[in-house]
PDB file of N, CA and C in Angstrom:
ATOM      1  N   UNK A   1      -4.718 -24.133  23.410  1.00  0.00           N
ATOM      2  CA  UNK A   1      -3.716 -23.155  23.068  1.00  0.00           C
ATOM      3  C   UNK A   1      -3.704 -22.954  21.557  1.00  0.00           C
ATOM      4  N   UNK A   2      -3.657 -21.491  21.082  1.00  0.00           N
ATOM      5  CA  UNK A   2      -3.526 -21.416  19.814  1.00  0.00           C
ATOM      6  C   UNK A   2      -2.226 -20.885  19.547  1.00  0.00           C
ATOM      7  N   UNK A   3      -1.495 -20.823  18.659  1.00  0.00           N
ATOM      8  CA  UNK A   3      -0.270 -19.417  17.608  1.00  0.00           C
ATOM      9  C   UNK A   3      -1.094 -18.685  16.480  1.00  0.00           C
ATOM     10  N   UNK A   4      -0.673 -17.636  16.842  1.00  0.00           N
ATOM     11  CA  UNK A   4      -1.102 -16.675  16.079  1.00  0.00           C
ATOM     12  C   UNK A   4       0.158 -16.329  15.174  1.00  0.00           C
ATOM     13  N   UNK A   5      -0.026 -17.064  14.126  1.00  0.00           N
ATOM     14  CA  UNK A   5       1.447 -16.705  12.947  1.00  0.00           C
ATOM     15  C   UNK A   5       1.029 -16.051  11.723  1.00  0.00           C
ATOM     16  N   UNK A   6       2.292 -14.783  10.906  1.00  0.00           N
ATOM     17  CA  UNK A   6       1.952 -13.747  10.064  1.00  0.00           C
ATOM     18  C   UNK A   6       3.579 -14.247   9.381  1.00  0.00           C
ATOM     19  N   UNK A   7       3.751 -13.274   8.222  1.00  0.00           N
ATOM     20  CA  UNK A   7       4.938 -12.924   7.585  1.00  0.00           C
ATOM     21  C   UNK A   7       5.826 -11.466   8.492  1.00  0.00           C
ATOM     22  N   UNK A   8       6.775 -11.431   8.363  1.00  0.00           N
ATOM     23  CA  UNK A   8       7.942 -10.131   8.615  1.00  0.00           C
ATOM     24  C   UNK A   8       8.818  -9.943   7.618  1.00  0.00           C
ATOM     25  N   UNK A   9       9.021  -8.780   7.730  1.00  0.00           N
ATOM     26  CA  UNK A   9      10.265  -8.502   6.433  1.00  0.00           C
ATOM     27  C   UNK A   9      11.250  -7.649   7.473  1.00  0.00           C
ATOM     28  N   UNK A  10      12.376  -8.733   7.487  1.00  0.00           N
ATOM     29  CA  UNK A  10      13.687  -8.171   8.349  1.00  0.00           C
ATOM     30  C   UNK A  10      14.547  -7.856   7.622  1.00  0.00           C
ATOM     31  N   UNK A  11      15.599  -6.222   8.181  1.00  0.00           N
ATOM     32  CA  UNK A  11      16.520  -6.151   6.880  1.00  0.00           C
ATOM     33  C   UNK A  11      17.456  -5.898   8.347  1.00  0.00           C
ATOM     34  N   UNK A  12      18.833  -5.330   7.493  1.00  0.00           N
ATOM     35  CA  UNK A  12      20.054  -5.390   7.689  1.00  0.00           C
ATOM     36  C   UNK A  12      21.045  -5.148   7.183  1.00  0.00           C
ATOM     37  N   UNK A  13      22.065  -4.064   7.821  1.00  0.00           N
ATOM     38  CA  UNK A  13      23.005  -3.548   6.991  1.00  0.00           C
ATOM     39  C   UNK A  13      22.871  -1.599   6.978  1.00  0.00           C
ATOM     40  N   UNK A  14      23.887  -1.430   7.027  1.00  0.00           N
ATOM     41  CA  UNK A  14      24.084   0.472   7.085  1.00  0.00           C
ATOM     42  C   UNK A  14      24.704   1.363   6.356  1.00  0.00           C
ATOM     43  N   UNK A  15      25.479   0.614   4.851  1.00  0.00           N
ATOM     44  CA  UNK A  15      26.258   1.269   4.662  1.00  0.00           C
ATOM     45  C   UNK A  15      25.243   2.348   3.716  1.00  0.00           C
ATOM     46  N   UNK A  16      26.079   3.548   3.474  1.00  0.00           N
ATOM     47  CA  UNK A  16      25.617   4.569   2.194  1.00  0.00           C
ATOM     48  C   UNK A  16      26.293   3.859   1.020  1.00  0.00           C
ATOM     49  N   UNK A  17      25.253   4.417   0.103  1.00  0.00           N
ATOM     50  CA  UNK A  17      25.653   4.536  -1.602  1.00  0.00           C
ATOM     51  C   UNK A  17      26.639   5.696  -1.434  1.00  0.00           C
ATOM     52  N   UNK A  18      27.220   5.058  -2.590  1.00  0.00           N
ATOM     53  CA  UNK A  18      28.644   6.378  -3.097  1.00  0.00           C
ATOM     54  C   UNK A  18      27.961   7.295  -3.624  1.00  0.00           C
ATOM     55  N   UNK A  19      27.369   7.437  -4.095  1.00  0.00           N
ATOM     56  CA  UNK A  19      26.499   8.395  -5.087  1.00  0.00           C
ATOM     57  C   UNK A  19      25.054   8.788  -4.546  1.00  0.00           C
ATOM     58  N   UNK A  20      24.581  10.496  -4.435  1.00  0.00           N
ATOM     59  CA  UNK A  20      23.467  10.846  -4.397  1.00  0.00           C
ATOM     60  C   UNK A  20      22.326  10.252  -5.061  1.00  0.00           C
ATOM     61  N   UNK A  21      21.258  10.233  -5.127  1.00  0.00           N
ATOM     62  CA  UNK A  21      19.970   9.492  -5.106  1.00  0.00           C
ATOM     63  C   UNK A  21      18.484  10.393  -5.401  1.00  0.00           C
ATOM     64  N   UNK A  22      17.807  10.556  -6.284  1.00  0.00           N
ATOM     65  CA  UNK A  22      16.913  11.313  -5.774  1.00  0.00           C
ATOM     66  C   UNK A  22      15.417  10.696  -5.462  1.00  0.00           C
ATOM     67  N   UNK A  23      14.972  10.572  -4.627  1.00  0.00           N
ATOM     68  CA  UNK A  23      13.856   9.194  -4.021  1.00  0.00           C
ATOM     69  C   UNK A  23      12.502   9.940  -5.005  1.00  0.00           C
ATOM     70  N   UNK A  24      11.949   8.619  -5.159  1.00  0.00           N
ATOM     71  CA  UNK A  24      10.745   9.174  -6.049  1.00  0.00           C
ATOM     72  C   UNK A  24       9.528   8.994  -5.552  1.00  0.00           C
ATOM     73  N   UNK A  25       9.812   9.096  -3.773  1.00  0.00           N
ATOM     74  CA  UNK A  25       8.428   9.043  -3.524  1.00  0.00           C
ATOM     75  C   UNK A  25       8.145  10.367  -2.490  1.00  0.00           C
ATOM     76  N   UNK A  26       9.391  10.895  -2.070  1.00  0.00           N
ATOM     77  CA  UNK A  26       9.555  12.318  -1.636  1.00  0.00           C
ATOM     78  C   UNK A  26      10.184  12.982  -2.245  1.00  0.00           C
ATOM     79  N   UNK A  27      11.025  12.848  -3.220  1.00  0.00           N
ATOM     80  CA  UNK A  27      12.104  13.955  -3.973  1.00  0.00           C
ATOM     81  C   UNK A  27      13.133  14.010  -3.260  1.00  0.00           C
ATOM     82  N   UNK A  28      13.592  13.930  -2.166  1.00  0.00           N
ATOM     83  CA  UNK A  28      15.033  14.009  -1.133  1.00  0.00           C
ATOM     84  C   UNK A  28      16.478  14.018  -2.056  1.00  0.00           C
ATOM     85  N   UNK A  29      17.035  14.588  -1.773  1.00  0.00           N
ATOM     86  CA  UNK A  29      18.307  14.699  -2.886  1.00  0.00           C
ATOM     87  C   UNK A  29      19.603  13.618  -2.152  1.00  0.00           C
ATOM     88  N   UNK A  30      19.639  12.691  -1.719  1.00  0.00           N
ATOM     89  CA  UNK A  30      20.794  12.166  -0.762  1.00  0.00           C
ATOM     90  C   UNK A  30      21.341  11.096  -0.839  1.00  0.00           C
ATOM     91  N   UNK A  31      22.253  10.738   0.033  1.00  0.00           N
ATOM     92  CA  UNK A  31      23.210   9.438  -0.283  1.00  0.00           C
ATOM     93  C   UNK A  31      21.836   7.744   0.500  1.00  0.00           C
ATOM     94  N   UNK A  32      21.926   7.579   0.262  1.00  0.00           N
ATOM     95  CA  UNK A  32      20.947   6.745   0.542  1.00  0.00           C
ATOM     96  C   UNK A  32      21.570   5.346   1.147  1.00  0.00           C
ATOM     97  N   UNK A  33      20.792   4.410   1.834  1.00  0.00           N
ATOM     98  CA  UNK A  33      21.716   3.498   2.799  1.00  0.00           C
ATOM     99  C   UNK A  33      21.065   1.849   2.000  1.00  0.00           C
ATOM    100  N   UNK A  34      22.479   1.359   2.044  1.00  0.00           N
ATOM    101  CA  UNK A  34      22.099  -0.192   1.439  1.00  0.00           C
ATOM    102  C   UNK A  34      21.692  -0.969   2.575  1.00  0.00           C
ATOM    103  N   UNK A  35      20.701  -2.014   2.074  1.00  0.00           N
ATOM    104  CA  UNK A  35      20.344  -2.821   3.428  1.00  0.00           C
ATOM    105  C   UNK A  35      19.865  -4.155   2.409  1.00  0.00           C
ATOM    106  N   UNK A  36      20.015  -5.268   3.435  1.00  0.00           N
ATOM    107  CA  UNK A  36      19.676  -6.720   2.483  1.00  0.00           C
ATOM    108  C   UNK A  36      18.356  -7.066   3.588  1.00  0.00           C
ATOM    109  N   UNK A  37      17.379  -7.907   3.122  1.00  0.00           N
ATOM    110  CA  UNK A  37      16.793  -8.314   3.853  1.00  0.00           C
ATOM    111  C   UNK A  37      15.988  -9.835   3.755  1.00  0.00           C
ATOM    112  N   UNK A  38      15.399 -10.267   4.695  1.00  0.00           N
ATOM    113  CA  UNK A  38      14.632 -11.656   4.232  1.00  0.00           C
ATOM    114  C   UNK A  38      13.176 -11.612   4.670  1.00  0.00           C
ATOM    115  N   UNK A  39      12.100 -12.654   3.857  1.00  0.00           N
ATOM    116  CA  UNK A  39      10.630 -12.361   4.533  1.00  0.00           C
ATOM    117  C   UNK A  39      10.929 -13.720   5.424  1.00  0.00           C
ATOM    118  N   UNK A  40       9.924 -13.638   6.954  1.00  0.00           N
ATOM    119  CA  UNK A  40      10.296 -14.604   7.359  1.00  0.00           C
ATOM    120  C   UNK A  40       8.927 -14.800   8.152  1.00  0.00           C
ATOM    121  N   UNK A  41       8.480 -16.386   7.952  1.00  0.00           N
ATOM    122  CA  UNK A  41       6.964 -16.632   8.767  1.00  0.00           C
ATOM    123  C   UNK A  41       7.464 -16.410  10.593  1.00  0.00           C
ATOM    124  N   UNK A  42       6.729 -15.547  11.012  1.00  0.00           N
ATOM    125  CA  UNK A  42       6.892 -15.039  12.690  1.00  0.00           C
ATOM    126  C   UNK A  42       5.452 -15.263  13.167  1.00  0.00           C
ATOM    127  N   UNK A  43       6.256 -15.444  14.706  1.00  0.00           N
ATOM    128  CA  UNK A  43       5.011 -16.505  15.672  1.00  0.00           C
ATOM    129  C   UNK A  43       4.793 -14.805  16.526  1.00  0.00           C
ATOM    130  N   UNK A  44       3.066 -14.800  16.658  1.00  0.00           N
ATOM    131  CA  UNK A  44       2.085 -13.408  17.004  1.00  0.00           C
ATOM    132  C   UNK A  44       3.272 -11.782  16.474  1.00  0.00           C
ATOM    133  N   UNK A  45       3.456 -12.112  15.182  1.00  0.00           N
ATOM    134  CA  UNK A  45       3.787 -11.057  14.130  1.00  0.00           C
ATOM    135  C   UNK A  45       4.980 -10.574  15.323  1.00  0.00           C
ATOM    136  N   UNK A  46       5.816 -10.892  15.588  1.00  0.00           N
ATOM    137  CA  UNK A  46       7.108 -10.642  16.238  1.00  0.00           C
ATOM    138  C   UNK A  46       8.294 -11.178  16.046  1.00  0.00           C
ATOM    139  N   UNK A  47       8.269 -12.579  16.621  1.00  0.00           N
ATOM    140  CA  UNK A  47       9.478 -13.249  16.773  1.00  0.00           C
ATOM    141  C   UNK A  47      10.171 -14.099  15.427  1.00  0.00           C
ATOM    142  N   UNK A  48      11.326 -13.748  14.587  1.00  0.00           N
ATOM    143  CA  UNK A  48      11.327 -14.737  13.196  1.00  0.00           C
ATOM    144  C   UNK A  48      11.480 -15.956  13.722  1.00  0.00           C
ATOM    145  N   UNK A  49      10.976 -16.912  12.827  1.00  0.00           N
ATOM    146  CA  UNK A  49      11.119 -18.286  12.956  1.00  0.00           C
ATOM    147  C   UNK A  49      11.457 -18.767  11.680  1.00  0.00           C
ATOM    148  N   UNK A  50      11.323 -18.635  10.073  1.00  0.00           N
ATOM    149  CA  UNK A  50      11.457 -19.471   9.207  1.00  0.00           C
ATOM    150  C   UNK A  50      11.234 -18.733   8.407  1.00  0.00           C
ATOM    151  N   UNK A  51      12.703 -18.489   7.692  1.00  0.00           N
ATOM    152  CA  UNK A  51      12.759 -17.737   6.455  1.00  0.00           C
ATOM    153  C   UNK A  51      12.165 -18.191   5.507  1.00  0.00           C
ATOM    154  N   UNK A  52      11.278 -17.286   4.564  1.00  0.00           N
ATOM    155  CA  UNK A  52      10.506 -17.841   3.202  1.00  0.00           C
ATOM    156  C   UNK A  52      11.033 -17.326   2.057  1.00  0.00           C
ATOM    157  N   UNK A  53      12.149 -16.454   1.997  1.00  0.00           N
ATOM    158  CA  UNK A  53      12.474 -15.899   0.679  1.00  0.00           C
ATOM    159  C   UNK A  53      13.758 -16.177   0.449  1.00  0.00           C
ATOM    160  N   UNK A  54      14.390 -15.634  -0.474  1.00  0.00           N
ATOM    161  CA  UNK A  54      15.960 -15.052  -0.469  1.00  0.00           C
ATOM    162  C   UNK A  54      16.123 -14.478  -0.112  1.00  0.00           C
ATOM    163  N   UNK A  55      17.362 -13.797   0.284  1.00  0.00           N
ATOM    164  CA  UNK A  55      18.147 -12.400   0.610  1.00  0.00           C
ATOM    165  C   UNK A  55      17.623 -11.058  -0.962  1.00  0.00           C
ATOM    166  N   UNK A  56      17.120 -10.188  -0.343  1.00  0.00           N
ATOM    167  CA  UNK A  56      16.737  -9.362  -1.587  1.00  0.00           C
ATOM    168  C   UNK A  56      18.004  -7.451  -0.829  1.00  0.00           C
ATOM    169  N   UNK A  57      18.253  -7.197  -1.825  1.00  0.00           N
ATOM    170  CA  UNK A  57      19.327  -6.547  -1.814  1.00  0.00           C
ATOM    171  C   UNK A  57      18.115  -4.958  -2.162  1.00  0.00           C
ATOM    172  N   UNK A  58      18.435  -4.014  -1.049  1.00  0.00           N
ATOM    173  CA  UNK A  58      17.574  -2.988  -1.710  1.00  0.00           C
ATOM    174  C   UNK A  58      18.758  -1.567  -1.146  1.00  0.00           C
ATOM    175  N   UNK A  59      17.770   0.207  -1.209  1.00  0.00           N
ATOM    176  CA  UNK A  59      18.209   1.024  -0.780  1.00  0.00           C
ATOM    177  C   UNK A  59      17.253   1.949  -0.318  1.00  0.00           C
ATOM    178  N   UNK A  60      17.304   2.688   1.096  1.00  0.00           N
ATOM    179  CA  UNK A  60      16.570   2.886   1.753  1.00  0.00           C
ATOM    180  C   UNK A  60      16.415   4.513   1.679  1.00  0.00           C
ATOM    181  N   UNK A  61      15.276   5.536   1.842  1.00  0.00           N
ATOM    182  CA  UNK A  61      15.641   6.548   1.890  1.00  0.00           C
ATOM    183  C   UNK A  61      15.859   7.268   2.722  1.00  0.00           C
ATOM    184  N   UNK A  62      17.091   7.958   3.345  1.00  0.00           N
ATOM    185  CA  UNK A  62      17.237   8.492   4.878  1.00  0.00           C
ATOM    186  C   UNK A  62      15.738   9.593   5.495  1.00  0.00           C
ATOM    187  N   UNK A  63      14.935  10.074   4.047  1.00  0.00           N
ATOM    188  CA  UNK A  63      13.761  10.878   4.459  1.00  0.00           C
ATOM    189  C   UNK A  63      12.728  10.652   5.019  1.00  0.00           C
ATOM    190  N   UNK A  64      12.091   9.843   4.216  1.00  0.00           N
ATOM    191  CA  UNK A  64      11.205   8.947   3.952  1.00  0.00           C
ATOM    192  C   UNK A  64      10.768   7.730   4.488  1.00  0.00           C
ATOM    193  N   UNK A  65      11.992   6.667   4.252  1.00  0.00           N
ATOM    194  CA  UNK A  65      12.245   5.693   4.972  1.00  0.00           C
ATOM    195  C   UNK A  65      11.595   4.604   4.001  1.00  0.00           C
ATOM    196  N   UNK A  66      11.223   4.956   2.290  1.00  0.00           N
ATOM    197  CA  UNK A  66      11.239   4.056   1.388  1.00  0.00           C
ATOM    198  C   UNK A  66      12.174   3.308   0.854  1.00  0.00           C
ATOM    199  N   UNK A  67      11.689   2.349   0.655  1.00  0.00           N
ATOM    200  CA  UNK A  67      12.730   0.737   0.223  1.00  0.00           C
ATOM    201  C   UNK A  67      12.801   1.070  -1.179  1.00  0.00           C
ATOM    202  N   UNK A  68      13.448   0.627  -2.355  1.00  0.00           N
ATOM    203  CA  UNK A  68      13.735   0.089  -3.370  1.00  0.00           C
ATOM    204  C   UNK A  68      14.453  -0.797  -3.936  1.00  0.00           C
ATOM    205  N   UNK A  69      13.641  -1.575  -3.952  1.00  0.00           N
ATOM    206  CA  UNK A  69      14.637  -3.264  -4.597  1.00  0.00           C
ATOM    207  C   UNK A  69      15.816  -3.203  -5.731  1.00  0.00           C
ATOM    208  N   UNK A  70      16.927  -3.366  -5.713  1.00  0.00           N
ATOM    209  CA  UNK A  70      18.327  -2.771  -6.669  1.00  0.00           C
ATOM    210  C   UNK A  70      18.688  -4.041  -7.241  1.00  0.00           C
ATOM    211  N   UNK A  71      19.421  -4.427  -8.446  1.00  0.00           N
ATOM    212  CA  UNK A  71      19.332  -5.572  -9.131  1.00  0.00           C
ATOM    213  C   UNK A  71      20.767  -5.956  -8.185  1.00  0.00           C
TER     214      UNK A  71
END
């Protein structure tokens, strides 16, 4: 028997920014959605098993669907 194990990056969370946004990888003019997430080693690239990072705090673009990491 083997495991076939990879990394995942799981996020979480829905709210909007108060403030419009303009994404710089489509131009989209919009309120954009906060989400936190963690990388985590997963068994045949699915299931999490063991978080490897911190919590990294980003904002997502409703167009696009690009991440940007926010301090």
């Amino acid at each position: 028997m083997f495991l076939i194990i990879g990394t995942k990056f799981i996020t979480w969370g829905s709210a909007k920014t108060a403030e419009t946004i303009r994404c710089s990888n489509c131009g989209t003019l919009a309120q954009f959605t906060e989400k936190t997430g963690m990388n985590f080693i997963s068994l045949f690239f699915l299931v999490p098993v063991i978080p490897i990072s911190g919590k990294k705090r980003m904002i997502e673009c409703p167009n696009c669907k690009a991440r940007f990491q926010t301090e």
